[in-house]
PDB file of N, CA and C in Angstrom:
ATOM      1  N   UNK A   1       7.973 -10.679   5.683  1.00  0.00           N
ATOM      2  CA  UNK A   1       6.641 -10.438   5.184  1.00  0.00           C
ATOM      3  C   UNK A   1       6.667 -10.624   3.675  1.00  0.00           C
ATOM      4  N   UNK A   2       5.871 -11.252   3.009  1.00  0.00           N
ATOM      5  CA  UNK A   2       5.351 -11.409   1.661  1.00  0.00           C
ATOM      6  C   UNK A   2       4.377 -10.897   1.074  1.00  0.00           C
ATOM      7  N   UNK A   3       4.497  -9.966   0.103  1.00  0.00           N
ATOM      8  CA  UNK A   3       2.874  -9.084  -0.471  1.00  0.00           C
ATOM      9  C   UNK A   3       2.727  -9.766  -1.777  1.00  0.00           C
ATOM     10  N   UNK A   4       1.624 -10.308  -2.082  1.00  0.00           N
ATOM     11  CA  UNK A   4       1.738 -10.549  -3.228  1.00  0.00           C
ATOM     12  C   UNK A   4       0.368  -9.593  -4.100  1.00  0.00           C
ATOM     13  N   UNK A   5       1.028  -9.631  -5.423  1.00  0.00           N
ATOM     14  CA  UNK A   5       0.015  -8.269  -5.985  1.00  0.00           C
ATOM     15  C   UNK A   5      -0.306  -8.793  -7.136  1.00  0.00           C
ATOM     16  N   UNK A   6      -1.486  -8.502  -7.731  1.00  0.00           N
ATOM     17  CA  UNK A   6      -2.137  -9.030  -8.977  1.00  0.00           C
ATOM     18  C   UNK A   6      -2.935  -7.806  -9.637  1.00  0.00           C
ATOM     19  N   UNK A   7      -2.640  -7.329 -10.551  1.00  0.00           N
ATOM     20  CA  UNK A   7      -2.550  -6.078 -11.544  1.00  0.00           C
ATOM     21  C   UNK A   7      -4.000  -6.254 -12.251  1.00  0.00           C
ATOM     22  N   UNK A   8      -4.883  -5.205 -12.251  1.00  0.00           N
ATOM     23  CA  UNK A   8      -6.053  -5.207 -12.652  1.00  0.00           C
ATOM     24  C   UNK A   8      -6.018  -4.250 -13.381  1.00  0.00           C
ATOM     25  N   UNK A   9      -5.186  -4.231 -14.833  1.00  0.00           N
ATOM     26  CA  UNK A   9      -5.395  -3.053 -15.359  1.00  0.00           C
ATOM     27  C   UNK A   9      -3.948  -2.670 -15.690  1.00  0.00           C
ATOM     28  N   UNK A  10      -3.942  -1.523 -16.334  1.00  0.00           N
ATOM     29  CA  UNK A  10      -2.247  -0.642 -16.265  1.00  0.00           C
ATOM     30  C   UNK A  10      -2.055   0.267 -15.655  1.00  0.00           C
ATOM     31  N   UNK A  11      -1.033   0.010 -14.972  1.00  0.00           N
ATOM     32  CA  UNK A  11      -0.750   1.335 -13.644  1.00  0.00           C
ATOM     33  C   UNK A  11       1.143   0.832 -13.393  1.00  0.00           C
ATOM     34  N   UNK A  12       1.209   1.068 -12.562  1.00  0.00           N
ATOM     35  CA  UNK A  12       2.542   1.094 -11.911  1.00  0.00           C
ATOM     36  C   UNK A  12       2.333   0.693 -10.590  1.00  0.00           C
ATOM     37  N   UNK A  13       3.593  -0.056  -9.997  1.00  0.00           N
ATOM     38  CA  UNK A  13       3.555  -0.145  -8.948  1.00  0.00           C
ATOM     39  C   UNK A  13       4.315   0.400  -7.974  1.00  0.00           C
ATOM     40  N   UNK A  14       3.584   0.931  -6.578  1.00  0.00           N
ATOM     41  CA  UNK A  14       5.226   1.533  -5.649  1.00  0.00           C
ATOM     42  C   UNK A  14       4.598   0.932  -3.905  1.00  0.00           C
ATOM     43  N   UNK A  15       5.357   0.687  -3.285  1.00  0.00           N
ATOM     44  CA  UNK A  15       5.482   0.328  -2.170  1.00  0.00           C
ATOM     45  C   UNK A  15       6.090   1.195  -1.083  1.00  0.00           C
ATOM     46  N   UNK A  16       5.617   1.695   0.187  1.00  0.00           N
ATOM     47  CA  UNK A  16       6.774   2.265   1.095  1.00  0.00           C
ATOM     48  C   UNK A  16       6.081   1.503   2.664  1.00  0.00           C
ATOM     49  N   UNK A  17       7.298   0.727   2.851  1.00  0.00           N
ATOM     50  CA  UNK A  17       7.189   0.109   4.396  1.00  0.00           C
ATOM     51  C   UNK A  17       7.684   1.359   5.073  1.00  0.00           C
ATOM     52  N   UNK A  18       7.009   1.251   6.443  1.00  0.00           N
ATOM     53  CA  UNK A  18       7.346   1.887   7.381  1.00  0.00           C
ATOM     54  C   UNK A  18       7.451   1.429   8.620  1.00  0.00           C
ATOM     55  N   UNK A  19       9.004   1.086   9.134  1.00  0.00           N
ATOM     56  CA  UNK A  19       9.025   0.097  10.280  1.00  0.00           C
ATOM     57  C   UNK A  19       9.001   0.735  11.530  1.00  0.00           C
ATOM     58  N   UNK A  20       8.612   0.149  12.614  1.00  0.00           N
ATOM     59  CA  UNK A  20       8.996   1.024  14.138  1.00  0.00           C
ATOM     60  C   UNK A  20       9.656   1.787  14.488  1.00  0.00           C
ATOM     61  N   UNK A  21      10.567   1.134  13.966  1.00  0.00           N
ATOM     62  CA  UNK A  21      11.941   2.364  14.592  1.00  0.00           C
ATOM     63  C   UNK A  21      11.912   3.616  13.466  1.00  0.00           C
ATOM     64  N   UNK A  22      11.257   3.991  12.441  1.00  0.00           N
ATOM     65  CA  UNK A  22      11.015   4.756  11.892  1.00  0.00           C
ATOM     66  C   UNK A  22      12.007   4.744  10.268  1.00  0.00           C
ATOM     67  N   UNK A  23      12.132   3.607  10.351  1.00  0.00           N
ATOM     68  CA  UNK A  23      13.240   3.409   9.259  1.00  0.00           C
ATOM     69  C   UNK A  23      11.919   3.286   7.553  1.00  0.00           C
ATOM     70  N   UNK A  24      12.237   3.507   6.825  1.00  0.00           N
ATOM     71  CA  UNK A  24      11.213   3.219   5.743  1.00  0.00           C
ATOM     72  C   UNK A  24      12.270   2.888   4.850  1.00  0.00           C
ATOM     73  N   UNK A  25      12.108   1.842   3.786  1.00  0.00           N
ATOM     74  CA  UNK A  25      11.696   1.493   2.681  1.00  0.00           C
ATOM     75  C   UNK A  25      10.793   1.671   1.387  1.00  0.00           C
ATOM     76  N   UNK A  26      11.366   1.710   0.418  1.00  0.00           N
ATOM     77  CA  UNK A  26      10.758   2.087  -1.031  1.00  0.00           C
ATOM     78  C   UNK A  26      11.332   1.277  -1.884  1.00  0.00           C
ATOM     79  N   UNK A  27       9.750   0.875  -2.630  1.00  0.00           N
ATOM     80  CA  UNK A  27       9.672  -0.145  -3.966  1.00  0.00           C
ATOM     81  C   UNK A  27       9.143   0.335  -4.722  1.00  0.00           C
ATOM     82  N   UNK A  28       9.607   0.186  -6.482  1.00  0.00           N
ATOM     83  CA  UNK A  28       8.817   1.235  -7.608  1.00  0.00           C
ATOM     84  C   UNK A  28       9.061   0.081  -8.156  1.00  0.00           C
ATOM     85  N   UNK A  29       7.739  -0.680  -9.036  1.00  0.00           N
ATOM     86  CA  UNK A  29       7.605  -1.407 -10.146  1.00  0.00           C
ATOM     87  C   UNK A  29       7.864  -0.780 -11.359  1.00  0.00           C
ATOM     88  N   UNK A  30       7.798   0.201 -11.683  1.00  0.00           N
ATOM     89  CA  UNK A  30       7.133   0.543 -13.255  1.00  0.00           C
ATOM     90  C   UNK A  30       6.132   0.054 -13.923  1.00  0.00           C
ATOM     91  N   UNK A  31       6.185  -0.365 -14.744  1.00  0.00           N
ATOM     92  CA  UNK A  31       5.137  -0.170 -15.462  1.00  0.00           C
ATOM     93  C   UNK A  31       4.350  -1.781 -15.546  1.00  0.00           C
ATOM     94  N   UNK A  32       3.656  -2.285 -14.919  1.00  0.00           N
ATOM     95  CA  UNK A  32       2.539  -3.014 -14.967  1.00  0.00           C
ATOM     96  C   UNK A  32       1.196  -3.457 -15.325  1.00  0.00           C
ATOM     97  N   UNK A  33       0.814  -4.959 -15.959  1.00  0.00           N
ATOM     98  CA  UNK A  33      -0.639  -4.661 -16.779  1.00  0.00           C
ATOM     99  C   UNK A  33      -1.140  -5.703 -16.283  1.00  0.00           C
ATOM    100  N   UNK A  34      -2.720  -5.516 -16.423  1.00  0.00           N
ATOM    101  CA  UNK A  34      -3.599  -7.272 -16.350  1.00  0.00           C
ATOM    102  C   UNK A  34      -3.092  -7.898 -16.308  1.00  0.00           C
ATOM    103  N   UNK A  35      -2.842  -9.098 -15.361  1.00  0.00           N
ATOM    104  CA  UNK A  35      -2.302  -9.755 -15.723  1.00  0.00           C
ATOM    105  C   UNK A  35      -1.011 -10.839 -14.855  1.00  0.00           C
ATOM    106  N   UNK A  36      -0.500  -9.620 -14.859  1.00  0.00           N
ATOM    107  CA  UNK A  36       0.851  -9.476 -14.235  1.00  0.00           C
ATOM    108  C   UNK A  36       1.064 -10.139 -13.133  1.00  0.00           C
ATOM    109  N   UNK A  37       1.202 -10.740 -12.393  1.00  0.00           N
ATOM    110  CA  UNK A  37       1.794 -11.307 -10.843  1.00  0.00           C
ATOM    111  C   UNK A  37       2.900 -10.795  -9.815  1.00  0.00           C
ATOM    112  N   UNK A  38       3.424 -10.616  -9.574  1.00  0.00           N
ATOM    113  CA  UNK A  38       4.106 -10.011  -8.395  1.00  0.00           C
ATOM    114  C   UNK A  38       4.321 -10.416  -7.139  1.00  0.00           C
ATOM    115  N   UNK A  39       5.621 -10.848  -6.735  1.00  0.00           N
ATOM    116  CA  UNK A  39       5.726 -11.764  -4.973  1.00  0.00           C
ATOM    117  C   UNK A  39       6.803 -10.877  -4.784  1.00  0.00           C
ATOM    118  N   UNK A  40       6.747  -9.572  -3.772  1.00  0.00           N
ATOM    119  CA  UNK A  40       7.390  -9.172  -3.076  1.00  0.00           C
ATOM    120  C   UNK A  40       8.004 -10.089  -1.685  1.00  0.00           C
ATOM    121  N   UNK A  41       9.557  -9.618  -1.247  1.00  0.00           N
ATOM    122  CA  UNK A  41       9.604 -10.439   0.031  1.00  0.00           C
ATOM    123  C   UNK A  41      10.059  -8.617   0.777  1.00  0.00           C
ATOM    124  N   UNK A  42       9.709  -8.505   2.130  1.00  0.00           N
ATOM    125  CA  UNK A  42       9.785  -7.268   2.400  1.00  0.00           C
ATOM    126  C   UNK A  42      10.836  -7.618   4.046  1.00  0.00           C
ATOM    127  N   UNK A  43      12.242  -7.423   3.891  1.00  0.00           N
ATOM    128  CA  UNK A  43      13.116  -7.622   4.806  1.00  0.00           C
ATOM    129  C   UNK A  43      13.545  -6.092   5.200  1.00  0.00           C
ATOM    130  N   UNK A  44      14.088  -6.140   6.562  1.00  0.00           N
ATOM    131  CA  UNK A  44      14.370  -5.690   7.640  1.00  0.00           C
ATOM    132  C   UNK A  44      15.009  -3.965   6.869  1.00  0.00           C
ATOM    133  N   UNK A  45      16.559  -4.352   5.470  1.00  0.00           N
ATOM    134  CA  UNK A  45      17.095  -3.732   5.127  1.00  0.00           C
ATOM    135  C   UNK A  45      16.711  -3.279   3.310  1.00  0.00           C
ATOM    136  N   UNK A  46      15.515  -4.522   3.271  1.00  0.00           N
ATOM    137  CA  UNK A  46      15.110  -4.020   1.544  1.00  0.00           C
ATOM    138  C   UNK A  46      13.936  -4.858   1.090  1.00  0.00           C
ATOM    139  N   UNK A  47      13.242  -4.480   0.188  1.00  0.00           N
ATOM    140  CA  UNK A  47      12.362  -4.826  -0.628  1.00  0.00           C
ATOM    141  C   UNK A  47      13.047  -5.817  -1.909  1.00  0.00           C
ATOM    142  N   UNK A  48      12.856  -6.546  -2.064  1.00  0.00           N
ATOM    143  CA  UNK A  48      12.922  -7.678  -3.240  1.00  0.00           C
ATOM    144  C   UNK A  48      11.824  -8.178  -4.125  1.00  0.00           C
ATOM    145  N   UNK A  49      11.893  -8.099  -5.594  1.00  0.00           N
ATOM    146  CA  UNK A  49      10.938  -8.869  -6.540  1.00  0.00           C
ATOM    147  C   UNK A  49      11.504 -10.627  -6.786  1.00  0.00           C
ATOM    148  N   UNK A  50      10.517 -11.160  -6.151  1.00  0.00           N
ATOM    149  CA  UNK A  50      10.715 -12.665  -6.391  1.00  0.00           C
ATOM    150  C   UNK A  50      10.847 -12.702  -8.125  1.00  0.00           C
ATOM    151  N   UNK A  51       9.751 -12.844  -8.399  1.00  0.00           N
ATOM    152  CA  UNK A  51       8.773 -13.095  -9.553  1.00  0.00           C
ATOM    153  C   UNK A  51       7.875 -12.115 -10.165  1.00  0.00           C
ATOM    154  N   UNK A  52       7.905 -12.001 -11.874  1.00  0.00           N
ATOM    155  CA  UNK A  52       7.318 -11.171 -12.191  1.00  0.00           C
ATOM    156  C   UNK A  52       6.242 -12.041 -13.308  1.00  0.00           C
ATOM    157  N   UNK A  53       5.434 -12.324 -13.560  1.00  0.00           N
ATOM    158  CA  UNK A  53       5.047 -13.321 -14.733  1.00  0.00           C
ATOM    159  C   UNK A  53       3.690 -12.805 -15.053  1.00  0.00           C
ATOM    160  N   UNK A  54       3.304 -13.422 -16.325  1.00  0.00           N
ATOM    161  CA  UNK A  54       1.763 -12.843 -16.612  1.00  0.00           C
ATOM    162  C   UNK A  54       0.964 -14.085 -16.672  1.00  0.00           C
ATOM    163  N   UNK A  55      -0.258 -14.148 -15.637  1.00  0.00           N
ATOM    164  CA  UNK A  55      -0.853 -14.842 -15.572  1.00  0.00           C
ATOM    165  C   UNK A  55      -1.620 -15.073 -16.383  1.00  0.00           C
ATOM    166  N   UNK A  56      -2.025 -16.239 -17.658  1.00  0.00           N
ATOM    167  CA  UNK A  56      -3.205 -15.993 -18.314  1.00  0.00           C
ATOM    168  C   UNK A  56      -4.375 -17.281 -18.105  1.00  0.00           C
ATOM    169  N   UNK A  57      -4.222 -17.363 -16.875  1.00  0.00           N
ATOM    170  CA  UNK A  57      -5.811 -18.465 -16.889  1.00  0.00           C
ATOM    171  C   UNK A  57      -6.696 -16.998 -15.926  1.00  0.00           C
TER     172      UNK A  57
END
C-alpha cells in the first residue's frame, strides 16, 4: 500500500496501520509544513518514507 500526503499547513505527521491479524504499525513524521510531499510505502513488517520534498508550484 502507498499513502501519499500533502501538508496544508504546520503540523506533524503520525500514522498507525492496523493489520488483521492484529499486528499494528507506527509512523511519526515530525515536524511538517505547506508544502511538503510525502510517499509512504506501508509493508507487512514496516512503514517507510520514500520521499520527502517541498512542492512549490
Amino acid at each position: 500500500m502507498t499513502v501519499n500526503y500533502f501538508a496544508n499547513g504546520e503540523g506533524s505527521l503520525s500514522i498507525d496501520v492496523t493489520f488483521d491479524s492484529g499486528k499494528i504499525l507506527h509512523f511519526n513524521e515530525g515536524y511538517i509544513e505547506n508544502g511538503y510531499a510525502l510517499d509512504l510505502i506501508i509493508k507487512k513488517n514496516e512503514i517507510s518514507k520514500t520521499t520527502i520534498f517541498i512542492n512549490l508550484s
